[in-house]
N, C-alpha and C. Protein backbone atom coordinates (compact mmCIF):
# COMPACT_ATOMS: atom_id res chain seq x y z
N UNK A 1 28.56 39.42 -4.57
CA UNK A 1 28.22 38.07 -4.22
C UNK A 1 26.97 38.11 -3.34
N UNK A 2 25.85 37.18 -3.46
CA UNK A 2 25.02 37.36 -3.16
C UNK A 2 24.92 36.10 -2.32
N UNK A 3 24.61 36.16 -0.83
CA UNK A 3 24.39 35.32 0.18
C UNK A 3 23.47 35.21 0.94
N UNK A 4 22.74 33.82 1.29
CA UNK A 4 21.69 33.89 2.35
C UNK A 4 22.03 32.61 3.39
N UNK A 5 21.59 33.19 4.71
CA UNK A 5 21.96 32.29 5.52
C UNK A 5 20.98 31.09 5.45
N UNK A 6 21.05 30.15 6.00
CA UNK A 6 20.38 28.62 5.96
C UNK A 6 19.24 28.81 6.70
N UNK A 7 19.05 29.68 8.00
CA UNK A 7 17.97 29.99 8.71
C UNK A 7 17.05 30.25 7.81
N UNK A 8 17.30 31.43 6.54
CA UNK A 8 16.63 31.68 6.08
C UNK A 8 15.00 30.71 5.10
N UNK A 9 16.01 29.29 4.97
CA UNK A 9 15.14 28.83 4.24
C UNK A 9 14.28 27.72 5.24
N UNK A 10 14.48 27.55 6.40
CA UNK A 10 14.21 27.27 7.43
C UNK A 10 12.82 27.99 7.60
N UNK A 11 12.87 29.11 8.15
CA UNK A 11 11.73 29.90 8.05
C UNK A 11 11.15 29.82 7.02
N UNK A 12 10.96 29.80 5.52
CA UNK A 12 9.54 29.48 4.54
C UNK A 12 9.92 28.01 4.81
N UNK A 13 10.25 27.25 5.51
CA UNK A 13 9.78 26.01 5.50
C UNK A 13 8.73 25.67 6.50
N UNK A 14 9.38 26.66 7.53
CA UNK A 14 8.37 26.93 8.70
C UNK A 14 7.19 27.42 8.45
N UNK A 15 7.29 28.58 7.25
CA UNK A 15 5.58 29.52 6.71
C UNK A 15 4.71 27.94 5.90
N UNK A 16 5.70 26.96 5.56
CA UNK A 16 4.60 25.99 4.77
C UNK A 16 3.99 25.23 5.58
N UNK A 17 4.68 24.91 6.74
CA UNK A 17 4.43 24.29 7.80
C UNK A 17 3.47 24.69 8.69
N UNK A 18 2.88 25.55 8.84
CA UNK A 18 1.84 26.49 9.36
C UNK A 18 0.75 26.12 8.51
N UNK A 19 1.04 26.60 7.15
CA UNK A 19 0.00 26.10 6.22
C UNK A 19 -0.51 25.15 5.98
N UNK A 20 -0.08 24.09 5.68
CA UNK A 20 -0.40 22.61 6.24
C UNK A 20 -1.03 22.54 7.22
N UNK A 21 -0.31 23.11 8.32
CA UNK A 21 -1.54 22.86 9.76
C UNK A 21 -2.70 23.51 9.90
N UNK A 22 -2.62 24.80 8.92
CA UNK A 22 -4.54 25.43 9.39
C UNK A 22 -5.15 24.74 7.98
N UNK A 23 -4.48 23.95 7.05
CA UNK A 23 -5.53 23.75 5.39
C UNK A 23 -5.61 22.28 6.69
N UNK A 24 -5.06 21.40 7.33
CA UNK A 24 -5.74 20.38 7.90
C UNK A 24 -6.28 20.44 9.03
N UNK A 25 -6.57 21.08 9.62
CA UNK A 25 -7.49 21.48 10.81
C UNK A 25 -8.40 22.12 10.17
N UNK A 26 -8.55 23.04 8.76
CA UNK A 26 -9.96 23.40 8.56
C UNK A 26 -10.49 22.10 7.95
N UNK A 27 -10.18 21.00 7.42
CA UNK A 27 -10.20 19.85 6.51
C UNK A 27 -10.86 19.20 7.77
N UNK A 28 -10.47 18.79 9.13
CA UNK A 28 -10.88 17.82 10.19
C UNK A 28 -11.69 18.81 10.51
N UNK A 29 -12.13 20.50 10.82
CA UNK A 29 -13.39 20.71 11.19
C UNK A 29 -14.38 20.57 10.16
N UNK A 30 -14.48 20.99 8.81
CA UNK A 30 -15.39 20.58 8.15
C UNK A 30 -15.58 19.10 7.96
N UNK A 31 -14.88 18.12 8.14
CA UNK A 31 -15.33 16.69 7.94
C UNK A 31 -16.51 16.28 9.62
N UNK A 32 -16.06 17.38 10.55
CA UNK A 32 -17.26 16.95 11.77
C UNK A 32 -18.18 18.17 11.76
N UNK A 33 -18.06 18.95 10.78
CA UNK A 33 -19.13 19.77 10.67
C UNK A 33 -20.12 19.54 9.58
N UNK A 34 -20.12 18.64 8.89
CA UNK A 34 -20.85 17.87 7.40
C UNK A 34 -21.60 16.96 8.45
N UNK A 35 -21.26 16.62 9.21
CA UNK A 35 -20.92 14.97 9.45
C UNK A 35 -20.84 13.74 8.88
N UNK A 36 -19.82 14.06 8.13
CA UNK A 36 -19.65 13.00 7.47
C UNK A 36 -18.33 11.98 8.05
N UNK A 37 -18.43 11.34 9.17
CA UNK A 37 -17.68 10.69 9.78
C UNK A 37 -17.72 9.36 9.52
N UNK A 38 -17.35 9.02 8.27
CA UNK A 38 -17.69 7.54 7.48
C UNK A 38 -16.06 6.95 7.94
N UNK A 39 -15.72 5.74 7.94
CA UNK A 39 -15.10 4.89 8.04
C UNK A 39 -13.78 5.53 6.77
N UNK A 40 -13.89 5.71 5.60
CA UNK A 40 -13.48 6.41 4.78
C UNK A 40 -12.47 7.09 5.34
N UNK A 41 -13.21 8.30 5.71
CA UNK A 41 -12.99 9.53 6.31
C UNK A 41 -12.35 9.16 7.39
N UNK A 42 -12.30 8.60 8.02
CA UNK A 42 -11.57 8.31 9.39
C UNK A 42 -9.66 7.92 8.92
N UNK A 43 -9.83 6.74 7.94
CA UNK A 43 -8.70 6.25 7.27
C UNK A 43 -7.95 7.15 6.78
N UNK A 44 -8.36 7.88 5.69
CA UNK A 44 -7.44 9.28 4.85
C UNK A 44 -6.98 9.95 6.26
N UNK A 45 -7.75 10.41 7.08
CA UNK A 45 -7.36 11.69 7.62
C UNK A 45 -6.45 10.49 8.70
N UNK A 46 -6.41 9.76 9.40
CA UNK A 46 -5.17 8.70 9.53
C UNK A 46 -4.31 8.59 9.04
N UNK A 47 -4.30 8.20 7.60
CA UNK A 47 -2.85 8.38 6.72
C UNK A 47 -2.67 9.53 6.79
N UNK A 48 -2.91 10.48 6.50
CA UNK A 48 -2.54 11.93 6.06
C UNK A 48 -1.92 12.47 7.98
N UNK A 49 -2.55 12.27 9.00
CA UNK A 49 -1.56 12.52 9.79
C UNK A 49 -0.57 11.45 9.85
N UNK A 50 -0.34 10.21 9.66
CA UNK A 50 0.81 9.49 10.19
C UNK A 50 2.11 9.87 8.91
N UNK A 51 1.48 10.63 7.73
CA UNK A 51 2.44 10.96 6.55
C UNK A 51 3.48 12.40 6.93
N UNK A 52 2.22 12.92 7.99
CA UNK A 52 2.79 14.18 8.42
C UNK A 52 3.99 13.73 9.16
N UNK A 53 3.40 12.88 10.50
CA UNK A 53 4.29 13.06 11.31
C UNK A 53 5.51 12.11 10.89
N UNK A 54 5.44 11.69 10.11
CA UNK A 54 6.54 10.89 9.36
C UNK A 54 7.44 11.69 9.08
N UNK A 55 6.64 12.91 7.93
CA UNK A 55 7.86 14.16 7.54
C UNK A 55 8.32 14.44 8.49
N UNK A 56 7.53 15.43 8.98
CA UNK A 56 8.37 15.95 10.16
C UNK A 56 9.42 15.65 11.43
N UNK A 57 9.75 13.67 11.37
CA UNK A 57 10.50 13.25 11.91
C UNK A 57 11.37 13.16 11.08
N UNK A 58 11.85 12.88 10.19
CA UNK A 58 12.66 12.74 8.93
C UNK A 58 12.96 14.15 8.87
N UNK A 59 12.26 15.22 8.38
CA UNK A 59 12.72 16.71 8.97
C UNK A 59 13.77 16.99 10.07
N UNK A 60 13.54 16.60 11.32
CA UNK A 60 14.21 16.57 12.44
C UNK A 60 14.97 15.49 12.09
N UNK A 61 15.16 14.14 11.93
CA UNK A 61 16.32 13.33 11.95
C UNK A 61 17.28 14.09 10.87
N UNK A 62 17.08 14.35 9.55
CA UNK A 62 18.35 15.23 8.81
C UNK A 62 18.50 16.69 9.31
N UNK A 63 18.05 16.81 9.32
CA UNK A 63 18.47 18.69 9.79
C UNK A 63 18.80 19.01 11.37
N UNK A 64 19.22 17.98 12.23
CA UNK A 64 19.23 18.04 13.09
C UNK A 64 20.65 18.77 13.49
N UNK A 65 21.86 18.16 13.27
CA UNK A 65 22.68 18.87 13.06
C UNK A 65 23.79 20.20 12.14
N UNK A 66 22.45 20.99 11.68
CA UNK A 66 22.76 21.55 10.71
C UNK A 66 23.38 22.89 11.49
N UNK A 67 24.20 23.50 10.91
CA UNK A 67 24.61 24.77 10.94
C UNK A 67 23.99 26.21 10.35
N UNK A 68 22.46 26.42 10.91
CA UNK A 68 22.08 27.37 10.24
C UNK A 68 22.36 28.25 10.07
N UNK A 69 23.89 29.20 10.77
CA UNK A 69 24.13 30.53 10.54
C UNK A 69 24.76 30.76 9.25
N UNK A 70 25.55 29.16 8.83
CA UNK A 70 26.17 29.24 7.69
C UNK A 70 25.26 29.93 6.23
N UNK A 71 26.27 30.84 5.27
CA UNK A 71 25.66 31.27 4.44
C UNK A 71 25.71 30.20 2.64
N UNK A 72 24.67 30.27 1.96
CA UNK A 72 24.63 29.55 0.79
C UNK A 72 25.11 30.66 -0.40
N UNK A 73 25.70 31.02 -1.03
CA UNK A 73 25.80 31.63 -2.36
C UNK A 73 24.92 31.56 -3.18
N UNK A 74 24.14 32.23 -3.88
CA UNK A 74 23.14 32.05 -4.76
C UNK A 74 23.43 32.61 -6.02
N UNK A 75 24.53 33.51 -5.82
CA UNK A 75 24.81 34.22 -6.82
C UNK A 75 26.23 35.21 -7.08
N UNK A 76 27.01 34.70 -7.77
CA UNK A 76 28.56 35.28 -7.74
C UNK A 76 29.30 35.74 -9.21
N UNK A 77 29.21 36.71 -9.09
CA UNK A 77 29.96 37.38 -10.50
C UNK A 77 30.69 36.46 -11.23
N UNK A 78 31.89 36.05 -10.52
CA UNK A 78 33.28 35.09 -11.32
C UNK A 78 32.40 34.60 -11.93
N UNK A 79 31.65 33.57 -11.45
CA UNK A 79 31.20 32.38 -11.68
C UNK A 79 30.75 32.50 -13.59
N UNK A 80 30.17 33.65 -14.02
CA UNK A 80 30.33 34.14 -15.12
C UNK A 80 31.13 34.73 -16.11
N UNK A 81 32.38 35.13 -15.70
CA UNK A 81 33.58 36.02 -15.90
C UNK A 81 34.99 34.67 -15.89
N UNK A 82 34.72 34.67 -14.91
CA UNK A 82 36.55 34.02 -15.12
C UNK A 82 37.93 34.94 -14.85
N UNK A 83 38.53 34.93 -15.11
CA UNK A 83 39.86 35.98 -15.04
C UNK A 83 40.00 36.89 -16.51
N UNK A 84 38.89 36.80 -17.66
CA UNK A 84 38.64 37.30 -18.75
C UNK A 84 38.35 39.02 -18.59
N UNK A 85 37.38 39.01 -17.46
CA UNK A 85 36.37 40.06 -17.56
C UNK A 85 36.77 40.76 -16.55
N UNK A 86 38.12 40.43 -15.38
CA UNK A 86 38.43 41.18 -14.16
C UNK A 86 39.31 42.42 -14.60
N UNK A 87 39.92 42.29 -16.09
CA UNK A 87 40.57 43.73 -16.11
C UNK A 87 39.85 44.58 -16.94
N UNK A 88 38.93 44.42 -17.35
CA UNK A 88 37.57 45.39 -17.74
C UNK A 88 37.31 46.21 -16.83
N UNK A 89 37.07 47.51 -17.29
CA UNK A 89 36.53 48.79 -16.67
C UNK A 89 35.04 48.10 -17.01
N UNK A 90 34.16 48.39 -16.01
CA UNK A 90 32.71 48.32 -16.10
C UNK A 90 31.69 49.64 -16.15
């Protein structure tokens, strides 16, 4: 039986979450390193943080009480077998 704890997926949620933050901080230094600080440009990069911090409250409001030590199953013999295949020599 194959198990992973909930932390686990926590953390690559955390590695995307990183990522997001340096692809938009290089995105807001090159928009004042062009200078292209148009009215435009001001708006997107507005939405695009208030979308963030949207997720990431919605992130925290559901997962707030989660039990991360608990483990998920990903993968379990029976689940293929049944009581058919348990008196088989393998």
């Amino acid at each position: 039986m194959l198990t992973l704890p909930l932390y686990s997926f926590l953390i690559i949620y955390g590695i995307f979450l990183l990522a997001f933050l340096f692809f938009f901080f290089m995105s807001v230094a090159h928009i004042f390193s062009t200078g292209s600080l148009t009215f435009a440009s001001f708006m997107i990069t507005l939405f695009i943080i208030f979308a963030a911090v949207v997720t990431l409250w919605l992130t925290w409001l559901f997962l707030n009480g989660m039990d991360w030590t608990q483990g998920i199953t990903i993968f379990n013999k029976n689940w293929f077998g049944g009581g058919a295949l348990q008196n088989q020599i393998y």
